[in-house]
PDB file of N, CA and C in Angstrom:
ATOM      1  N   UNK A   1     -57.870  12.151  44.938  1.00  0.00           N
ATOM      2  CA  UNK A   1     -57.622  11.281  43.823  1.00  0.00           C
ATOM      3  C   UNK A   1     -58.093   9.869  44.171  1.00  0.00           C
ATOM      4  N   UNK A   2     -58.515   8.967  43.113  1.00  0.00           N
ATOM      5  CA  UNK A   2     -59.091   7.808  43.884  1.00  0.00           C
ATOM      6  C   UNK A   2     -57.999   6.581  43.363  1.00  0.00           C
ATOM      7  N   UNK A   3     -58.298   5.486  43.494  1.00  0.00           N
ATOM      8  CA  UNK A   3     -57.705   4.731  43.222  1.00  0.00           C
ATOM      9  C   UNK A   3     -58.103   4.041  42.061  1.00  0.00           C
ATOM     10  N   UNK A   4     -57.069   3.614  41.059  1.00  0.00           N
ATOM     11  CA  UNK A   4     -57.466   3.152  39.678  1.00  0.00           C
ATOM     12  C   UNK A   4     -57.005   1.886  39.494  1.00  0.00           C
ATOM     13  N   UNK A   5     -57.216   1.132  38.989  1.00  0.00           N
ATOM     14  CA  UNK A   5     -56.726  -0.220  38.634  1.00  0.00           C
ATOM     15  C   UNK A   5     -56.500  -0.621  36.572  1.00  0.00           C
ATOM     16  N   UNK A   6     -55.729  -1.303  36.204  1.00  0.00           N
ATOM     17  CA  UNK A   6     -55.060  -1.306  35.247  1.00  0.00           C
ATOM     18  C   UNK A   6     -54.444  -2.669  34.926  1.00  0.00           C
ATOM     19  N   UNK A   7     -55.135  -3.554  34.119  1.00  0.00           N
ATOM     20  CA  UNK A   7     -54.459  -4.629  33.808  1.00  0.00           C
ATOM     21  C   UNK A   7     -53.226  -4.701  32.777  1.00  0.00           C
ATOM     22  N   UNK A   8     -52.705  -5.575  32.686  1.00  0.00           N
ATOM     23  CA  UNK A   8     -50.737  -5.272  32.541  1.00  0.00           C
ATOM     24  C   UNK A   8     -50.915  -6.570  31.817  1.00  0.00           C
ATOM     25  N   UNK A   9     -50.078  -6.639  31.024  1.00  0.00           N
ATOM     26  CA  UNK A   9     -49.332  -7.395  29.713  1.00  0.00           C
ATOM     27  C   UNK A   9     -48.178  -8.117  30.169  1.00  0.00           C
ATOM     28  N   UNK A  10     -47.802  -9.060  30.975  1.00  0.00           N
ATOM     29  CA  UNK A  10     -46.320  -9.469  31.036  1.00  0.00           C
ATOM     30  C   UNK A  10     -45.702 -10.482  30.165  1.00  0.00           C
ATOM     31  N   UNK A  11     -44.147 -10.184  29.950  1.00  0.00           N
ATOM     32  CA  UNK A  11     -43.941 -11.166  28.406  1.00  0.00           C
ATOM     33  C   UNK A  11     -42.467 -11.210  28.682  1.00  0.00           C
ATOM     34  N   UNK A  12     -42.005 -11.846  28.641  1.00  0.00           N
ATOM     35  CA  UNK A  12     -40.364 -12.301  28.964  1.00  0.00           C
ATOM     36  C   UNK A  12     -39.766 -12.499  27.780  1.00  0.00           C
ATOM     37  N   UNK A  13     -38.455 -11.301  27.830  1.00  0.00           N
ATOM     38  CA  UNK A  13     -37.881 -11.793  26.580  1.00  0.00           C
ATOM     39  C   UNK A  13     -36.655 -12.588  26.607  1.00  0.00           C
ATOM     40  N   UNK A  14     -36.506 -12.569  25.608  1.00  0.00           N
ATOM     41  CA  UNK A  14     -34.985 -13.462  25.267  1.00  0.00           C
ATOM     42  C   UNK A  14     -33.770 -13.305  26.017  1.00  0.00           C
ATOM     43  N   UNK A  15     -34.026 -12.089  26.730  1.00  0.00           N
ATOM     44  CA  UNK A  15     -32.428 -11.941  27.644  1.00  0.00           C
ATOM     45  C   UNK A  15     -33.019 -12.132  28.580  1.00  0.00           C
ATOM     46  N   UNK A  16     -34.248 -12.274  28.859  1.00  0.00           N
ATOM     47  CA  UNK A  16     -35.429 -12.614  30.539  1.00  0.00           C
ATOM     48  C   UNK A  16     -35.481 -11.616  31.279  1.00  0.00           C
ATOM     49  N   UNK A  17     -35.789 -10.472  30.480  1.00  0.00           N
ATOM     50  CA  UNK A  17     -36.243  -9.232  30.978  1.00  0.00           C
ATOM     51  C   UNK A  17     -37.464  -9.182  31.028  1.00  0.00           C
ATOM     52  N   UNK A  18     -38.666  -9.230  31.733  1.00  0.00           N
ATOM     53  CA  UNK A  18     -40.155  -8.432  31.741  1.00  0.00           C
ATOM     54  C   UNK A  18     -40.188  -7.761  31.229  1.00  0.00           C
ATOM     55  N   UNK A  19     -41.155  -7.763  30.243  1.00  0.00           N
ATOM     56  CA  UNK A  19     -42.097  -6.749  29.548  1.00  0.00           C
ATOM     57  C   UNK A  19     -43.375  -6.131  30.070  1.00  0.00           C
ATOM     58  N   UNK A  20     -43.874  -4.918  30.284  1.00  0.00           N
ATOM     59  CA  UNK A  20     -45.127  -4.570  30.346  1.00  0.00           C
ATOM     60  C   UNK A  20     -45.706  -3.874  29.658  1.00  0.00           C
ATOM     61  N   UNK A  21     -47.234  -4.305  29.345  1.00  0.00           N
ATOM     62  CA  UNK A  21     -47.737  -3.565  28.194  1.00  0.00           C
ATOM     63  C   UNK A  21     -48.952  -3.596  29.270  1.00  0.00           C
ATOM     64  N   UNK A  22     -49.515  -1.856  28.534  1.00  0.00           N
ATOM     65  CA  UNK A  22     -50.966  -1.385  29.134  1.00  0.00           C
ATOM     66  C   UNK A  22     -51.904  -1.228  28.066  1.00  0.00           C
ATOM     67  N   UNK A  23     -52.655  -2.233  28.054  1.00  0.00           N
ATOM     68  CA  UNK A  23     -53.607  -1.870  26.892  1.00  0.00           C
ATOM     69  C   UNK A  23     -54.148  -0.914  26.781  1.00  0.00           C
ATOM     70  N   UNK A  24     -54.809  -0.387  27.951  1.00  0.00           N
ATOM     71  CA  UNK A  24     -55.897   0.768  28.487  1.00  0.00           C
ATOM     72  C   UNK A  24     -55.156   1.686  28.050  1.00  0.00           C
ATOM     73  N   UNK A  25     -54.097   1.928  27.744  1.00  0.00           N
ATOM     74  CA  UNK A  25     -52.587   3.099  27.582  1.00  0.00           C
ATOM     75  C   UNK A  25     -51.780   2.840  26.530  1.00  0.00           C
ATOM     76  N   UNK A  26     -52.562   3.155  25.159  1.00  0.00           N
ATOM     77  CA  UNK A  26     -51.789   3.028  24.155  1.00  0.00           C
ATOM     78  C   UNK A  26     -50.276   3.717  24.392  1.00  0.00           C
ATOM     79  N   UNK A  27     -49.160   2.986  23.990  1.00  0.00           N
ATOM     80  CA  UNK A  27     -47.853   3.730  24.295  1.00  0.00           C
ATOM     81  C   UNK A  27     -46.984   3.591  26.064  1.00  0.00           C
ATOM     82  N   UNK A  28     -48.649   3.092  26.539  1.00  0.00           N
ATOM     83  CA  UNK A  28     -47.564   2.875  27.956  1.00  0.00           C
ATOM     84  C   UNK A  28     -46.683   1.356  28.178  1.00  0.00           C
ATOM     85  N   UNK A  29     -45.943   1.464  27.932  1.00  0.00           N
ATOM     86  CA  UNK A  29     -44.449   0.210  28.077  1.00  0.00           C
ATOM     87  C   UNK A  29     -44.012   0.355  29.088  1.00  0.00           C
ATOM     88  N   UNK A  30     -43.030  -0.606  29.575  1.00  0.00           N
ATOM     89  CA  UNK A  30     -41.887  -0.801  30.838  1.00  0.00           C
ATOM     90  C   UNK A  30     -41.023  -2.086  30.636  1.00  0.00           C
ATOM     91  N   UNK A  31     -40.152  -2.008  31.426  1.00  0.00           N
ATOM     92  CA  UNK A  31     -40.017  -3.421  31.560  1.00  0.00           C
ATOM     93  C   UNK A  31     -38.696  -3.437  32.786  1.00  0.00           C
ATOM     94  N   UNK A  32     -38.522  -4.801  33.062  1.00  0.00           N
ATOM     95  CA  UNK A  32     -37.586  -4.690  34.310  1.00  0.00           C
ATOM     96  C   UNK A  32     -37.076  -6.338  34.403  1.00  0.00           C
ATOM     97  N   UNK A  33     -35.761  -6.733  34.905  1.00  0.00           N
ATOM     98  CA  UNK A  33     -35.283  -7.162  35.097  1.00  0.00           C
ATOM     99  C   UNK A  33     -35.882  -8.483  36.011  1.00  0.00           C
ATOM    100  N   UNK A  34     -37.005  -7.787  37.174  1.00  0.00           N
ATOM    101  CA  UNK A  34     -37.531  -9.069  37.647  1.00  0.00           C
ATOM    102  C   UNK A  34     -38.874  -8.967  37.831  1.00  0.00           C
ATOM    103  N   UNK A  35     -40.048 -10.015  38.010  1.00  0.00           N
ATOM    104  CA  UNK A  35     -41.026  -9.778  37.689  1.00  0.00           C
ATOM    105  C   UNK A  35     -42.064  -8.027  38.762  1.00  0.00           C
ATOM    106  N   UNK A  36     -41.128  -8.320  39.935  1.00  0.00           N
ATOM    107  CA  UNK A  36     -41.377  -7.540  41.230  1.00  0.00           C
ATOM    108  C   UNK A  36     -40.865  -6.050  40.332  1.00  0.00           C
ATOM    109  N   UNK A  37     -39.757  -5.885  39.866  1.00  0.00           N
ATOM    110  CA  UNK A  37     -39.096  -4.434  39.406  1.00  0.00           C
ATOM    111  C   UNK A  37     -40.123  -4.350  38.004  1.00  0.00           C
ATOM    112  N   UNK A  38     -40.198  -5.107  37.484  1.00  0.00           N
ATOM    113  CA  UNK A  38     -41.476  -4.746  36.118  1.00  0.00           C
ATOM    114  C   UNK A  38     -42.786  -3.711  36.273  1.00  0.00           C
ATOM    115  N   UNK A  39     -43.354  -4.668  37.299  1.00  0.00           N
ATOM    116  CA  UNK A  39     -44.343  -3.985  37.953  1.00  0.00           C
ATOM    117  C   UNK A  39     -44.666  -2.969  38.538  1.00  0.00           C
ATOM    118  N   UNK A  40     -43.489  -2.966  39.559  1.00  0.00           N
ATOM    119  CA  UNK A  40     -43.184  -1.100  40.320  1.00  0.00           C
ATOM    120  C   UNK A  40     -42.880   0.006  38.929  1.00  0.00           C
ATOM    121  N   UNK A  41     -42.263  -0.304  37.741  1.00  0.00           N
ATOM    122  CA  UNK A  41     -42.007   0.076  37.020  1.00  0.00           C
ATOM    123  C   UNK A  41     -43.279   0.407  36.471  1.00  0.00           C
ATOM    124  N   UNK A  42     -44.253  -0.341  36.038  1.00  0.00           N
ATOM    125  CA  UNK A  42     -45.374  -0.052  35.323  1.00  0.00           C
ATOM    126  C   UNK A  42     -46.396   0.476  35.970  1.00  0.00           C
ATOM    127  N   UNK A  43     -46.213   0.386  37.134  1.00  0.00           N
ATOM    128  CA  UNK A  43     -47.100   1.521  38.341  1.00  0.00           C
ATOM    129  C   UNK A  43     -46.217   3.156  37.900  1.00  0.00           C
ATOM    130  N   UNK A  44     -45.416   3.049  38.141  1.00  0.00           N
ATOM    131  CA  UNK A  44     -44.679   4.726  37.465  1.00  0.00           C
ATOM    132  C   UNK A  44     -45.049   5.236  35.894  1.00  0.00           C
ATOM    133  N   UNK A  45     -44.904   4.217  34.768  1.00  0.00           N
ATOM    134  CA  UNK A  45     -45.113   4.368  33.880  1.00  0.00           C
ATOM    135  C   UNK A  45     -46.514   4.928  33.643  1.00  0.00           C
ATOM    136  N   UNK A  46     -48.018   3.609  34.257  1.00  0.00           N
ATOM    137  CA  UNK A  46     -49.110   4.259  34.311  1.00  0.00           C
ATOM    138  C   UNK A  46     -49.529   6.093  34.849  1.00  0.00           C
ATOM    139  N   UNK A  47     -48.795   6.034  36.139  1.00  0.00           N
ATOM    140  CA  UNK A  47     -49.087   7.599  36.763  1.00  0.00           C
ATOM    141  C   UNK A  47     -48.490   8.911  35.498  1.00  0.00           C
ATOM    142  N   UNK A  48     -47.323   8.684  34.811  1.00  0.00           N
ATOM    143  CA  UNK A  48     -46.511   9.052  34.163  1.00  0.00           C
ATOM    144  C   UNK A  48     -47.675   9.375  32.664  1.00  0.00           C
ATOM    145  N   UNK A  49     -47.851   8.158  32.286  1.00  0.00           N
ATOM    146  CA  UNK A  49     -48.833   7.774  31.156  1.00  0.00           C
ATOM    147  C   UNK A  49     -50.178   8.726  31.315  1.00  0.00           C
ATOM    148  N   UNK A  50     -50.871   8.686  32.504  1.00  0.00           N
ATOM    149  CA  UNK A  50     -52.337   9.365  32.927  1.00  0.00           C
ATOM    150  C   UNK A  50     -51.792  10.877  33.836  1.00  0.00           C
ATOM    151  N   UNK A  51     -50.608  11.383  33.553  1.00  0.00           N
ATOM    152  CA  UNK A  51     -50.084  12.524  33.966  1.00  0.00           C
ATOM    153  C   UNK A  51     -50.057  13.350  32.495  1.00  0.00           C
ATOM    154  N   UNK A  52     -49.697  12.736  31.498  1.00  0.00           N
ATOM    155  CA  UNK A  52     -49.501  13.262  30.065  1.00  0.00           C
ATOM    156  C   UNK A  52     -50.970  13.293  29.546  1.00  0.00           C
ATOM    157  N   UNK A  53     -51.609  12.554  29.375  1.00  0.00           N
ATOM    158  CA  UNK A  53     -52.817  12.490  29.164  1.00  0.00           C
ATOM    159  C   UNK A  53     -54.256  13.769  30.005  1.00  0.00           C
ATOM    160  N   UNK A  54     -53.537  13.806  31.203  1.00  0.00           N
ATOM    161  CA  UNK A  54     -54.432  15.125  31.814  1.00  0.00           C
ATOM    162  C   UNK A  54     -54.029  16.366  31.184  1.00  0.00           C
ATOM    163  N   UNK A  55     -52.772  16.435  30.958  1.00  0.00           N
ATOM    164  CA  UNK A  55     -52.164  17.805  30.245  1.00  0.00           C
ATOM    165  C   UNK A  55     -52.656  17.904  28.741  1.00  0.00           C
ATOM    166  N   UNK A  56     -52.631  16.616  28.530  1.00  0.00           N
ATOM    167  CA  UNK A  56     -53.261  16.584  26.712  1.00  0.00           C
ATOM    168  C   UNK A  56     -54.604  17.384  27.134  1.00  0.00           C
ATOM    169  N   UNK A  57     -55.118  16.731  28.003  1.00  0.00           N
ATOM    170  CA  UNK A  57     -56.915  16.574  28.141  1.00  0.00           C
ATOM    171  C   UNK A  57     -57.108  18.376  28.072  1.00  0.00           C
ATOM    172  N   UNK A  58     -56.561  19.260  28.573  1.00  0.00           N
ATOM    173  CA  UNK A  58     -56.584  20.531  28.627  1.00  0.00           C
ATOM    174  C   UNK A  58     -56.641  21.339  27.502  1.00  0.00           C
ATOM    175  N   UNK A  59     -55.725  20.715  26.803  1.00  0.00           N
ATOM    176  CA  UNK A  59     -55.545  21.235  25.643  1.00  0.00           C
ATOM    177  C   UNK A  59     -56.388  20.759  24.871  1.00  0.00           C
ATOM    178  N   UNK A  60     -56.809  19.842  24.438  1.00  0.00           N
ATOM    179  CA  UNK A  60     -58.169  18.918  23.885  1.00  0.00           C
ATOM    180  C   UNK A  60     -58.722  19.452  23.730  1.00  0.00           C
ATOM    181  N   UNK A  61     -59.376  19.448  21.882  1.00  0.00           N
ATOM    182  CA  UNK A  61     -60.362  20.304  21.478  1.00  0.00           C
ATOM    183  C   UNK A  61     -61.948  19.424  21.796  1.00  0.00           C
ATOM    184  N   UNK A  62     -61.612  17.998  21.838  1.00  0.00           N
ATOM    185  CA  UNK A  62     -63.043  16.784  21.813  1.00  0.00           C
ATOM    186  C   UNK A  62     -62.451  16.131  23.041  1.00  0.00           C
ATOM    187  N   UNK A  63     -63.586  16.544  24.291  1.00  0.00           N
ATOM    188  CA  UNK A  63     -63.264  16.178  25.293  1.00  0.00           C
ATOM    189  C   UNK A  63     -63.387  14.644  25.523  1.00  0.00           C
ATOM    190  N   UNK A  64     -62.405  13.468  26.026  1.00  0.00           N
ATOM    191  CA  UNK A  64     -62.583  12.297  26.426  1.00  0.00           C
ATOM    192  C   UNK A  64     -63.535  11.531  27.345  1.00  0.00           C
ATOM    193  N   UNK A  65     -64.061  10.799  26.693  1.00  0.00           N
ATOM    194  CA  UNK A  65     -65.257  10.039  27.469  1.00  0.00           C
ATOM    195  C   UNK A  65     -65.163   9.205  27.710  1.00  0.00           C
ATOM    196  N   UNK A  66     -64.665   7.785  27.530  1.00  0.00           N
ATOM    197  CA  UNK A  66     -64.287   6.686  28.414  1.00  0.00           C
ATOM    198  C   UNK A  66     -63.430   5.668  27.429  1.00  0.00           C
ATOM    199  N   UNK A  67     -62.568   4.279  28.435  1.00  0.00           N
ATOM    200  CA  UNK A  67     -62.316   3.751  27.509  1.00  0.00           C
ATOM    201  C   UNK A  67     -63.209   2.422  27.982  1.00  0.00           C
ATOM    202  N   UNK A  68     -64.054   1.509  26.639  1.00  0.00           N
ATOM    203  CA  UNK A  68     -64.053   0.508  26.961  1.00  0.00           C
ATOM    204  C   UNK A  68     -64.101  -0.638  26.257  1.00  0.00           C
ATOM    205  N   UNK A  69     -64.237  -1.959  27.093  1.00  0.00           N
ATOM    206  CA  UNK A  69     -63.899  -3.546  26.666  1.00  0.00           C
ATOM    207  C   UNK A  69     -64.916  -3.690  25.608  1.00  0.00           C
ATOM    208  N   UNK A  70     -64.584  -4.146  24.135  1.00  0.00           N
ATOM    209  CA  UNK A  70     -65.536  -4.600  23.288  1.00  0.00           C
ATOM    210  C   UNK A  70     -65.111  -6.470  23.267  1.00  0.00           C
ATOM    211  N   UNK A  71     -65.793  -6.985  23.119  1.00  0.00           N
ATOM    212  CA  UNK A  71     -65.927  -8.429  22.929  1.00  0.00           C
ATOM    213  C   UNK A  71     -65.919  -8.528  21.460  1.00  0.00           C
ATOM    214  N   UNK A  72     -64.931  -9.766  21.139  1.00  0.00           N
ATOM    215  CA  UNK A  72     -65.311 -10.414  19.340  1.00  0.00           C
ATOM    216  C   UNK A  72     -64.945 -11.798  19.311  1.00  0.00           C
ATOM    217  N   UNK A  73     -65.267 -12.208  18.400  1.00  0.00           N
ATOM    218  CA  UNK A  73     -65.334 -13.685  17.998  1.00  0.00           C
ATOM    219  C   UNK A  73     -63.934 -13.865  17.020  1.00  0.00           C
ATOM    220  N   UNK A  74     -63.167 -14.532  17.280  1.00  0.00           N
ATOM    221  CA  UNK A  74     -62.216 -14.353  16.552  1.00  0.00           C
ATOM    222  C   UNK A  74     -61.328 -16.132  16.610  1.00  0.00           C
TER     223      UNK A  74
END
């Protein structure tokens, strides 16, 4: 297995809990209490996230081909 990398969303809410959001991973969330527990959290979530997604992939009638960065003017 190789190693993957994954940029993360962090956002503090109102009770000052961390938020994490995975763009690359529609649906993958976390969040944790401190910025250190967020993170370990969203390392589980990702493996968790791209664990469901291999099992989808099997079943998948239109096999997946990549995800990527589009640029816009906004």
């Amino acid at each position: 297995m190789k190693e993957r990398t994954f940029d993360v969303v962090l956002e503090k809410d109102e009770e000052g809990w961390f938020i994490v959001d995975v763009p690359a991973l529609p649906g993958c969330h976390t969040q944790g209490k401190t910025k250190k527990e967020a993170l370990e959290n969203a390392k589980e979530a990702i493996e968790l996230c791209l664990e469901v997604m291999n099992e989808k992939k099997t079943k998948r009638k239109t096999p997946f081909v990549s995800i990527e960065k589009v640029a816009v003017y906004a």
